[in-house]
N, C-alpha and C. Protein backbone atom coordinates (compact mmCIF):
# COMPACT_ATOMS: atom_id res chain seq x y z
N UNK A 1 94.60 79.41 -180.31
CA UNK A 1 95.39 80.53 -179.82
C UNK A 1 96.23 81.07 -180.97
N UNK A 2 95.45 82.31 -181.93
CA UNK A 2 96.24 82.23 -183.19
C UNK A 2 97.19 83.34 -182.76
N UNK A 3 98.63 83.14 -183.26
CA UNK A 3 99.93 83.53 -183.01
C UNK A 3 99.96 83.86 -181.88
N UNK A 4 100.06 83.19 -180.42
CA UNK A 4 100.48 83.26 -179.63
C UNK A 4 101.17 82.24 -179.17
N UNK A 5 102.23 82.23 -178.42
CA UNK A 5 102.91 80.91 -177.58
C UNK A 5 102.64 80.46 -176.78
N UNK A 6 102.64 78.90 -176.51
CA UNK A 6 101.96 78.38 -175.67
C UNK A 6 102.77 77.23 -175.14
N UNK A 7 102.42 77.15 -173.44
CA UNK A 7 103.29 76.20 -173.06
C UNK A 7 101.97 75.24 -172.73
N UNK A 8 102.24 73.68 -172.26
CA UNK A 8 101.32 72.38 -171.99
C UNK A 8 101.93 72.91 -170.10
N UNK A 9 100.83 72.22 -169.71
CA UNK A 9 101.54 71.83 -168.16
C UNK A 9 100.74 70.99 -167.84
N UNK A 10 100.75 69.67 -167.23
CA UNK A 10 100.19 68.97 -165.99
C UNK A 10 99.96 69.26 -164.30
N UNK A 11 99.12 69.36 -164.00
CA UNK A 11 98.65 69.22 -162.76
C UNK A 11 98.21 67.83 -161.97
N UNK A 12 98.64 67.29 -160.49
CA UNK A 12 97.88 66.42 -160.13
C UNK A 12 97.34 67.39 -158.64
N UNK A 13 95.80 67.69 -158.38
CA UNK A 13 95.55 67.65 -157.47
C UNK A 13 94.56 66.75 -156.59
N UNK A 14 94.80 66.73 -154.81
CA UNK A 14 94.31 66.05 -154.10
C UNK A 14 93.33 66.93 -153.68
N UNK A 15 92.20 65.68 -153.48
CA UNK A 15 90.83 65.65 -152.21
C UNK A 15 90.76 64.64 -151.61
N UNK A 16 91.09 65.39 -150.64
CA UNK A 16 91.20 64.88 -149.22
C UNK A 16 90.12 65.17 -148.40
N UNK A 17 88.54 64.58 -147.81
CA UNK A 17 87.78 64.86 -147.24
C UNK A 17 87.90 64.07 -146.12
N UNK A 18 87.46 64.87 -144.86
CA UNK A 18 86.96 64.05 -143.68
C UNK A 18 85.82 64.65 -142.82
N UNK A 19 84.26 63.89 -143.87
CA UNK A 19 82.64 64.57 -143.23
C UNK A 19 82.95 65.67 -144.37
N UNK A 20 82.70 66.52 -143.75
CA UNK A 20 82.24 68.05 -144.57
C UNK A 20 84.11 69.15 -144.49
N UNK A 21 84.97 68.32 -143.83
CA UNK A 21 86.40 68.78 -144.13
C UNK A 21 86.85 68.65 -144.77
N UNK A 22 87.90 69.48 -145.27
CA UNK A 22 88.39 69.26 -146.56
C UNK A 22 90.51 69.91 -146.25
N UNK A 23 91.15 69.06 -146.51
CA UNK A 23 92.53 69.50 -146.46
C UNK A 23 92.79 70.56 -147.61
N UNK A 24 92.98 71.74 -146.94
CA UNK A 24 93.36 72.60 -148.51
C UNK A 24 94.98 73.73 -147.79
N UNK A 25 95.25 74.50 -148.88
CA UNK A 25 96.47 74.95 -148.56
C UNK A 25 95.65 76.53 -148.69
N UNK A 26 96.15 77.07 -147.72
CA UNK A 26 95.87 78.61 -147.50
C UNK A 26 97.18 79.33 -147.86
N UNK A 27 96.62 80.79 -148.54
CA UNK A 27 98.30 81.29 -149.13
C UNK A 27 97.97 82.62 -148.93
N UNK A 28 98.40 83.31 -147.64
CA UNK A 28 98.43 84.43 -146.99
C UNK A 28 98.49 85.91 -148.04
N UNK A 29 99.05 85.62 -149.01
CA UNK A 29 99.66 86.54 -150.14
C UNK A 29 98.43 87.00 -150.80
N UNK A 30 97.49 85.48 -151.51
CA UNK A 30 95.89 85.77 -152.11
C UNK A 30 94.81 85.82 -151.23
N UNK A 31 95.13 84.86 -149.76
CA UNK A 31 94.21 85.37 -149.29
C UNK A 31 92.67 84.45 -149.66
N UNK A 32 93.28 83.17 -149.80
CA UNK A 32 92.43 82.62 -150.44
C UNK A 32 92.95 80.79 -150.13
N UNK A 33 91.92 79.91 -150.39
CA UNK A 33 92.06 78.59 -150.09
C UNK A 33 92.42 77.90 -151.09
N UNK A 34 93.08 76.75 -151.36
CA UNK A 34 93.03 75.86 -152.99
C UNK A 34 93.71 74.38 -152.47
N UNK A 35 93.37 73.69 -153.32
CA UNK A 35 93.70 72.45 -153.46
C UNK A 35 95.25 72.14 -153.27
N UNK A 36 95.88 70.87 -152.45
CA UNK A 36 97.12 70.72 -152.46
C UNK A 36 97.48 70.47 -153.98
N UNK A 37 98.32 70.49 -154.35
CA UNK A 37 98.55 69.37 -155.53
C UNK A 37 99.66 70.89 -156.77
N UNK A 38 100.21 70.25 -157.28
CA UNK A 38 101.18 70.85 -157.96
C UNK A 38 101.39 70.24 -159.99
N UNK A 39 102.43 70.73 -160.10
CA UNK A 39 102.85 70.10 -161.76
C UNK A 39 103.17 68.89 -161.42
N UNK A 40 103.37 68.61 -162.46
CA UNK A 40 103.80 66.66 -163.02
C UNK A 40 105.37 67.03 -163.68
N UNK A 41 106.37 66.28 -163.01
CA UNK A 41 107.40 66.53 -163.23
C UNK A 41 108.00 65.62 -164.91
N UNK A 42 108.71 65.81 -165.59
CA UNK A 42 108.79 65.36 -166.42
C UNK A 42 108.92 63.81 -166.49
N UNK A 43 109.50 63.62 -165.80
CA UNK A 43 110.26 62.09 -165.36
C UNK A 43 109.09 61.52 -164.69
N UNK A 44 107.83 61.91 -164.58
CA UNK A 44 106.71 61.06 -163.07
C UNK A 44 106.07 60.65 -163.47
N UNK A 45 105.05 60.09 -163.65
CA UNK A 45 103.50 59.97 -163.63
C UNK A 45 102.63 60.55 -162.60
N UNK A 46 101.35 60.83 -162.69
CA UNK A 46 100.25 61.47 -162.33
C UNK A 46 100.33 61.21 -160.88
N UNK A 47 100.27 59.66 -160.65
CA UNK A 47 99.79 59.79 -159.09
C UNK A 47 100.49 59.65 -158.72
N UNK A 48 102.59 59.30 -159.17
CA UNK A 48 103.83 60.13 -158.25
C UNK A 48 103.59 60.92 -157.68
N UNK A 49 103.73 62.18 -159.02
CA UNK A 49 103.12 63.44 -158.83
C UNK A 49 102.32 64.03 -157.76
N UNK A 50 101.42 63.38 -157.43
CA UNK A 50 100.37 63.33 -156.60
C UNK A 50 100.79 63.13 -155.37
N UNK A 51 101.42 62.25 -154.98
CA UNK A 51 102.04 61.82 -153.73
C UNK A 51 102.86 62.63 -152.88
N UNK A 52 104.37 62.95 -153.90
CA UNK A 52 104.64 64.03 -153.82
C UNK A 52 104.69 65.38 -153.59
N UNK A 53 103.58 65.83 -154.40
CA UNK A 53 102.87 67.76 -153.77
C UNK A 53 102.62 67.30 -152.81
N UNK A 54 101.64 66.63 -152.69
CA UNK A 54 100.93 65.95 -151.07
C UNK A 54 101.43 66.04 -150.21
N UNK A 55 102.63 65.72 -149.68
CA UNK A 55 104.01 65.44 -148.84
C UNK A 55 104.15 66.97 -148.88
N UNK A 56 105.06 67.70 -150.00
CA UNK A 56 105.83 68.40 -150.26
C UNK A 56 104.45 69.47 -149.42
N UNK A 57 103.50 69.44 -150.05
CA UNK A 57 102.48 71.15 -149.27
C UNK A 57 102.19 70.73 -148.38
N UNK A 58 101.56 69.49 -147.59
CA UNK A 58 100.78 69.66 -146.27
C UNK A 58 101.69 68.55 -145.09
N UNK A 59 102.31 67.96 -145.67
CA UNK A 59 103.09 67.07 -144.87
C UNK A 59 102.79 65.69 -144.63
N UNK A 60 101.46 65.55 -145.60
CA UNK A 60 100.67 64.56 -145.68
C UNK A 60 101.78 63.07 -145.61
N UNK A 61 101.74 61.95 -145.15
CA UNK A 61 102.98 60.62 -145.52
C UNK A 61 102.20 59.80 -146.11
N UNK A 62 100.96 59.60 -145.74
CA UNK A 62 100.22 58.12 -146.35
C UNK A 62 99.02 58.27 -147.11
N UNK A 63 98.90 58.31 -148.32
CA UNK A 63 97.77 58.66 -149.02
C UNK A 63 97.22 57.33 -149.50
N UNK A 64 95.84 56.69 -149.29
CA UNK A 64 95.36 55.72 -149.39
C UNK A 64 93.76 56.05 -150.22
N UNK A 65 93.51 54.80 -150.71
CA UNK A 65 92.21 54.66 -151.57
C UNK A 65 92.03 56.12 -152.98
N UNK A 66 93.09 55.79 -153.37
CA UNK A 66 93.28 56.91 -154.54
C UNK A 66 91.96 56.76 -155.54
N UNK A 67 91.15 57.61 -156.26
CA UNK A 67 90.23 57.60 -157.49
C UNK A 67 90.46 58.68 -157.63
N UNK A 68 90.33 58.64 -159.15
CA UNK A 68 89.85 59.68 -160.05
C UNK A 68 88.85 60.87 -159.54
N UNK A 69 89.02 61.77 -159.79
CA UNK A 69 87.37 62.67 -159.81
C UNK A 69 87.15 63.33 -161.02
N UNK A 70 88.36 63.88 -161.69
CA UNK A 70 88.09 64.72 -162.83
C UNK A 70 89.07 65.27 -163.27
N UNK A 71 88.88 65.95 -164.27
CA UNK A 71 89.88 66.99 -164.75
C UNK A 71 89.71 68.41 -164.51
N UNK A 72 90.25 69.18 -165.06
CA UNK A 72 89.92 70.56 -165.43
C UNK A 72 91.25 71.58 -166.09
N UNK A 73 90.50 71.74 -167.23
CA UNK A 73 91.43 72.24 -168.13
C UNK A 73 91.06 73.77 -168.46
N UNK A 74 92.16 74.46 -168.42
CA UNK A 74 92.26 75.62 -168.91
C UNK A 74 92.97 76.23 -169.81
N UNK A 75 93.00 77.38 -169.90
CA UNK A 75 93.70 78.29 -171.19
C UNK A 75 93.81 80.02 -170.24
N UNK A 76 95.45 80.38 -169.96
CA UNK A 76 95.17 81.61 -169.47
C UNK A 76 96.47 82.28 -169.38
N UNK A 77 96.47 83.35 -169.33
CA UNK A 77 97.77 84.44 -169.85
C UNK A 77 98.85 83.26 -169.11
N UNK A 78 99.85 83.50 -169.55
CA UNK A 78 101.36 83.41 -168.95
C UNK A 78 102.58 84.10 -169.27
N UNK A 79 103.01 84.83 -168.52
CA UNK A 79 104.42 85.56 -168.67
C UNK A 79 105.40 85.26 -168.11
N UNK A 80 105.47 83.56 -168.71
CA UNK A 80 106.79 82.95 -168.12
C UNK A 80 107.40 82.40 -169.40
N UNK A 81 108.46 81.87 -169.42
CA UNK A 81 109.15 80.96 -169.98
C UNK A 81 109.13 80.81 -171.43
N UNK A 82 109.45 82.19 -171.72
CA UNK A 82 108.82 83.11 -173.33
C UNK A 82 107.23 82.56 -173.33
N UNK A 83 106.24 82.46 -173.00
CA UNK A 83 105.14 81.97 -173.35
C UNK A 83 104.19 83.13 -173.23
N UNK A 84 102.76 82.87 -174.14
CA UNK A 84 101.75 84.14 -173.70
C UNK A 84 100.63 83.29 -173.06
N UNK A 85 100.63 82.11 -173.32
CA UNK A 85 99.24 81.48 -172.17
C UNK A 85 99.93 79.92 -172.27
N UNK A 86 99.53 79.82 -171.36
CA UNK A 86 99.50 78.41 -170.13
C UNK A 86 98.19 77.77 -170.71
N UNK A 87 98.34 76.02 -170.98
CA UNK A 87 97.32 75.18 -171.60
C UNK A 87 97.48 74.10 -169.91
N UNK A 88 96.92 74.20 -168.84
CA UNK A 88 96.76 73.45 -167.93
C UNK A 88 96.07 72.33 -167.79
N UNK A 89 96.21 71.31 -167.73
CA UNK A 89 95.26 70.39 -167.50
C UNK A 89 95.56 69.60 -165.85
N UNK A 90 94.56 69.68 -165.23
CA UNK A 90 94.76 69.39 -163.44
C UNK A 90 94.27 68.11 -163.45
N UNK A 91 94.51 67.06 -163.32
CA UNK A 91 94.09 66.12 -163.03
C UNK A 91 94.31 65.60 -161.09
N UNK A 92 92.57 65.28 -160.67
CA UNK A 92 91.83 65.76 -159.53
C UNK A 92 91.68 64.27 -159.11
N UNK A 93 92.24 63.71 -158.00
CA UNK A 93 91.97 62.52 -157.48
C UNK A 93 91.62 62.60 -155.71
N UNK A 94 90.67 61.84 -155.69
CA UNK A 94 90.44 61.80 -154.32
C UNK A 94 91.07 60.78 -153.64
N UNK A 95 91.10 61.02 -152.01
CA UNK A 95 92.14 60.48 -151.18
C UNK A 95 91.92 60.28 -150.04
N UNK A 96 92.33 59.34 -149.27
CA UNK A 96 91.89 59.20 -147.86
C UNK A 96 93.60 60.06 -147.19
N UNK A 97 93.83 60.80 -146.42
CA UNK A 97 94.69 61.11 -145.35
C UNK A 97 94.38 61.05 -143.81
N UNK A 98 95.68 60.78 -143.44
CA UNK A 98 95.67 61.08 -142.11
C UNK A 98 95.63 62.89 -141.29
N UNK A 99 94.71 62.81 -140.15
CA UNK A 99 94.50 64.28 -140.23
C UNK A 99 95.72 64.91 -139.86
N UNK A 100 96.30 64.27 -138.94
CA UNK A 100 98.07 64.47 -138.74
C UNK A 100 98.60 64.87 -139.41
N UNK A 101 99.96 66.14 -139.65
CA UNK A 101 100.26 66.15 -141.35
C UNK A 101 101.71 66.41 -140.47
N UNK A 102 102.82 66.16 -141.15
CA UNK A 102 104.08 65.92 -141.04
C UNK A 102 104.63 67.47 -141.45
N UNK A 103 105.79 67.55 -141.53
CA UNK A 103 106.91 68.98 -142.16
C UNK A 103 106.66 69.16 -143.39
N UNK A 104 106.03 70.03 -143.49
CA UNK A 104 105.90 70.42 -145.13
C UNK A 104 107.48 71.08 -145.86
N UNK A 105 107.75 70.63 -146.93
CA UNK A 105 108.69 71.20 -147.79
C UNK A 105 108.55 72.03 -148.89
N UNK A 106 108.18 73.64 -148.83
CA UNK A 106 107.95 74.38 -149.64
C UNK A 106 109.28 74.73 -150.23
N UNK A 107 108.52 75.23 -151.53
CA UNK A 107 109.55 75.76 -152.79
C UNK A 107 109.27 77.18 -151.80
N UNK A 108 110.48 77.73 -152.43
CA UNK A 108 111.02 79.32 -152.32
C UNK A 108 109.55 80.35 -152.26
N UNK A 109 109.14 80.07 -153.05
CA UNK A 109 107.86 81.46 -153.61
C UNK A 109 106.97 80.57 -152.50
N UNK A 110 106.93 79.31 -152.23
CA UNK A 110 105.61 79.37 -151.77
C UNK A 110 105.60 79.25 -150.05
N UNK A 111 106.84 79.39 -149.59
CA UNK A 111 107.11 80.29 -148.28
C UNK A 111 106.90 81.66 -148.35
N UNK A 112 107.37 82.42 -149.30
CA UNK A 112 107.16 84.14 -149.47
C UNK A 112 105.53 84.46 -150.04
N UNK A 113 104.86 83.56 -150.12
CA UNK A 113 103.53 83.89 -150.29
C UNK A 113 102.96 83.08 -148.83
N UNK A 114 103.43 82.72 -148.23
CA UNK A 114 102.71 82.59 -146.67
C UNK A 114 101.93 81.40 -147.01
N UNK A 115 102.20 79.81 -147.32
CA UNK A 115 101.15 79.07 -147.65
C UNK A 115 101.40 77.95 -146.55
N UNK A 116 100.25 77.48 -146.09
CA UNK A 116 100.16 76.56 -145.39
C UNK A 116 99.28 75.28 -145.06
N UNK A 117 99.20 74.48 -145.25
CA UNK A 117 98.02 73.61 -145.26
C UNK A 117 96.93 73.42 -143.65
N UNK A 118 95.30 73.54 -144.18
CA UNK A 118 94.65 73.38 -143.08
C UNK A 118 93.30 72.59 -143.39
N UNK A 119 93.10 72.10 -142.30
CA UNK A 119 91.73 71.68 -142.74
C UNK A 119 90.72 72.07 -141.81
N UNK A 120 89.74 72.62 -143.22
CA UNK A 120 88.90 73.25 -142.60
C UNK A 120 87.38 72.93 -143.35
N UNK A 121 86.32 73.65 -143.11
CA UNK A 121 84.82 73.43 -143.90
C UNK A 121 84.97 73.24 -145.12
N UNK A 122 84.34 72.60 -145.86
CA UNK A 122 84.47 73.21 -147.23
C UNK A 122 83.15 74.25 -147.58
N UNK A 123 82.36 74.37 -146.76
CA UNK A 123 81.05 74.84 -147.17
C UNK A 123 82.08 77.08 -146.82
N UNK A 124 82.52 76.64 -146.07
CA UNK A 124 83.25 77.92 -145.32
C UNK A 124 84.35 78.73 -145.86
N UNK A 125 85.03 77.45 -146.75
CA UNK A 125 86.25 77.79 -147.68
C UNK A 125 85.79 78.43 -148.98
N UNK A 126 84.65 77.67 -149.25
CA UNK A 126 83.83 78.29 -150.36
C UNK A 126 83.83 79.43 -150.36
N UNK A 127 82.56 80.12 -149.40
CA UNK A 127 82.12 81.59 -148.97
C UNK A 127 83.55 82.94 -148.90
N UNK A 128 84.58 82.20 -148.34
CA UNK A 128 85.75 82.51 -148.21
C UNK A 128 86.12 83.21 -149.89
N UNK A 129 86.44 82.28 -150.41
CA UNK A 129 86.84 82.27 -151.37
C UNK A 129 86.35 83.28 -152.66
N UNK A 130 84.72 83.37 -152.33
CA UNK A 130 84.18 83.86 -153.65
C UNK A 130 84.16 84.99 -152.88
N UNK A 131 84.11 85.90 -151.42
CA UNK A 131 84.30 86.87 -150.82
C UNK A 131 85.50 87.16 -151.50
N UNK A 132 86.66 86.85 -151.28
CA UNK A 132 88.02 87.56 -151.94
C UNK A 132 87.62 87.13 -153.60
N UNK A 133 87.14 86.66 -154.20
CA UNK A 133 86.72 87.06 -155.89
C UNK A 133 86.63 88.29 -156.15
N UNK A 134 85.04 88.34 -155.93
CA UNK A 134 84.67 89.75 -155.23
C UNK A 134 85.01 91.38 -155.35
N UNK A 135 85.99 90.85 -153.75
CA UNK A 135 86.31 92.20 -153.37
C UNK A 135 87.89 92.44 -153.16
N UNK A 136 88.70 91.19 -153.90
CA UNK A 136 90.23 91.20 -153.57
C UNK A 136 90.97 91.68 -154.84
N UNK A 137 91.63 93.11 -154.89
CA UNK A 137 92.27 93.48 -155.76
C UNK A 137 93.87 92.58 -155.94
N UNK A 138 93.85 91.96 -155.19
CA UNK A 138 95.12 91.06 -155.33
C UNK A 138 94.71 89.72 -155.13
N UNK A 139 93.57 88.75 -155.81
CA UNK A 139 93.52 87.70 -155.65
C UNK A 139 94.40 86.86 -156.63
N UNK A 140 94.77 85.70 -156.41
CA UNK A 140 95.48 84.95 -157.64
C UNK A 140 94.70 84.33 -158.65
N UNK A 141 95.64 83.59 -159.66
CA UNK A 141 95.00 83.46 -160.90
C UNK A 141 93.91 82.05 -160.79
N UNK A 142 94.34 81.76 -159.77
CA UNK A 142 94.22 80.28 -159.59
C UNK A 142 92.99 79.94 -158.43
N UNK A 143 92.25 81.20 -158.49
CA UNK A 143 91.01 81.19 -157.02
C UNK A 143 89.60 80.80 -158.08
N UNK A 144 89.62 81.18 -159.20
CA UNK A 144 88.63 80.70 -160.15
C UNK A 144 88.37 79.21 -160.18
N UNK A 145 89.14 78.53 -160.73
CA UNK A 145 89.28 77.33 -160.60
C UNK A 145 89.55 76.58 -159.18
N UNK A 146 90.05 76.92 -158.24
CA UNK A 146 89.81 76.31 -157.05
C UNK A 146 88.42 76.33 -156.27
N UNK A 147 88.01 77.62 -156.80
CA UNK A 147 86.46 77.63 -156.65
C UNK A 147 85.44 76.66 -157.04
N UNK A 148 85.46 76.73 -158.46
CA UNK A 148 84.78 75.97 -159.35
C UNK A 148 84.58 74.23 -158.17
N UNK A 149 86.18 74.17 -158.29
CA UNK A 149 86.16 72.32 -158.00
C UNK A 149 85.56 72.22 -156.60
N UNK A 150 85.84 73.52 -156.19
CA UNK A 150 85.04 73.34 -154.00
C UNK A 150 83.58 72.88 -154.16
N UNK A 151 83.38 73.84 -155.15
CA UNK A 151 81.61 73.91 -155.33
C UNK A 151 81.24 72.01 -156.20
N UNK A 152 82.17 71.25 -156.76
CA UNK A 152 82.18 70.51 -157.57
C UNK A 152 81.87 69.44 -156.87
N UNK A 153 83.57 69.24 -155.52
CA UNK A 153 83.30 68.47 -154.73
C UNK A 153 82.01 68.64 -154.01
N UNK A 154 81.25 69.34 -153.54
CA UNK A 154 80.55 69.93 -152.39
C UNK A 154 79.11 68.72 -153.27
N UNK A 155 78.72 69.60 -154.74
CA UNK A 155 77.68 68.44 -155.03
C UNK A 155 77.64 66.95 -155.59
N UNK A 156 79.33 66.86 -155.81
CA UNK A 156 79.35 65.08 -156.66
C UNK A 156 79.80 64.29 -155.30
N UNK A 157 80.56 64.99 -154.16
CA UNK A 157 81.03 63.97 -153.12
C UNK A 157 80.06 64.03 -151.99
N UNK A 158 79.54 64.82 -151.32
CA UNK A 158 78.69 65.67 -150.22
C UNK A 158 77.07 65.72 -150.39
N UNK A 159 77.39 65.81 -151.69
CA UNK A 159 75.10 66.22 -151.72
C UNK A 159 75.15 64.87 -152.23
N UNK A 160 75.05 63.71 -151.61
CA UNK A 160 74.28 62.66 -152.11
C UNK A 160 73.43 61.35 -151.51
């Protein structure tokens, strides 16, 4: 990234499947489906982290049989925090939940973008999703990559 500024960030997100369901957070604003899971706070580790968004977006309390699935790293504008692109790295663990989900505790923005956790198809969330690609002049930055990993889970957890 020659002469531009750049910030690091951590991600931990959850998969949560049950059959061909999948717990994801819907956000009225994009119009679009994505993975629970948030930043890594300075002070945490990964699967704090993890626990945490979990709770904090869907209301999730008991997250059991934690693994790995993957990463996914990016590089993409940012106009925050004097920076010109965001170096993300998401680190993607799968999870057993209960389908029950408790009081979610949203941050500020992510009440005013209408987000809520549901579980629904993943084969459905997909179609969903690459429909608002598409044809959504206001999709978020973050429907690319939530895409990618639907379609990811769908053949490393599902087609086998």
């Amino acid at each position: 990234m020659d002469g531009q500024s750049m910030i690091q960030r951590r991600a931990a997100r959850a998969i949560a499947l049950d059959g061909e369901e999948i717990l994801l957070l819907y956000t009225k604003r994009y119009h679009d489906y994505t993975l629970p899971g948030g930043g890594v706070d300075e002070d945490e580790d990964i699967i704090s982290a993890l626990h945490r968004e979990l709770r904090e977006e869907t209301g999730a309390e008991s997250m059991q049989d934690i693994k790995p699935f993957g990463l996914y790293e990016e590089f993409r504008p940012w106009h925050k925090d004097g920076a010109e692109v965001i170096h993300m790295t998401s680190y993607c663990y799968t999870c057993d939940v209960k389908r029950e989900l408790g009081e979610t505790q949203y941050e500020d923005y992510e009440i005013h973008n209408g987000m809520r956790p549901v579980w629904m198809n993943i084969h459905q969330a997909i179609a969903h999703n690459e429909r608002v690609i598409l044809e959504s002049p206001k999709k978020g930055m973050s429907i690319e990559r939530e895409t990618f990993l639907l379609k990811l889970i769908v053949k490393e957890l599902l087609n086998k």
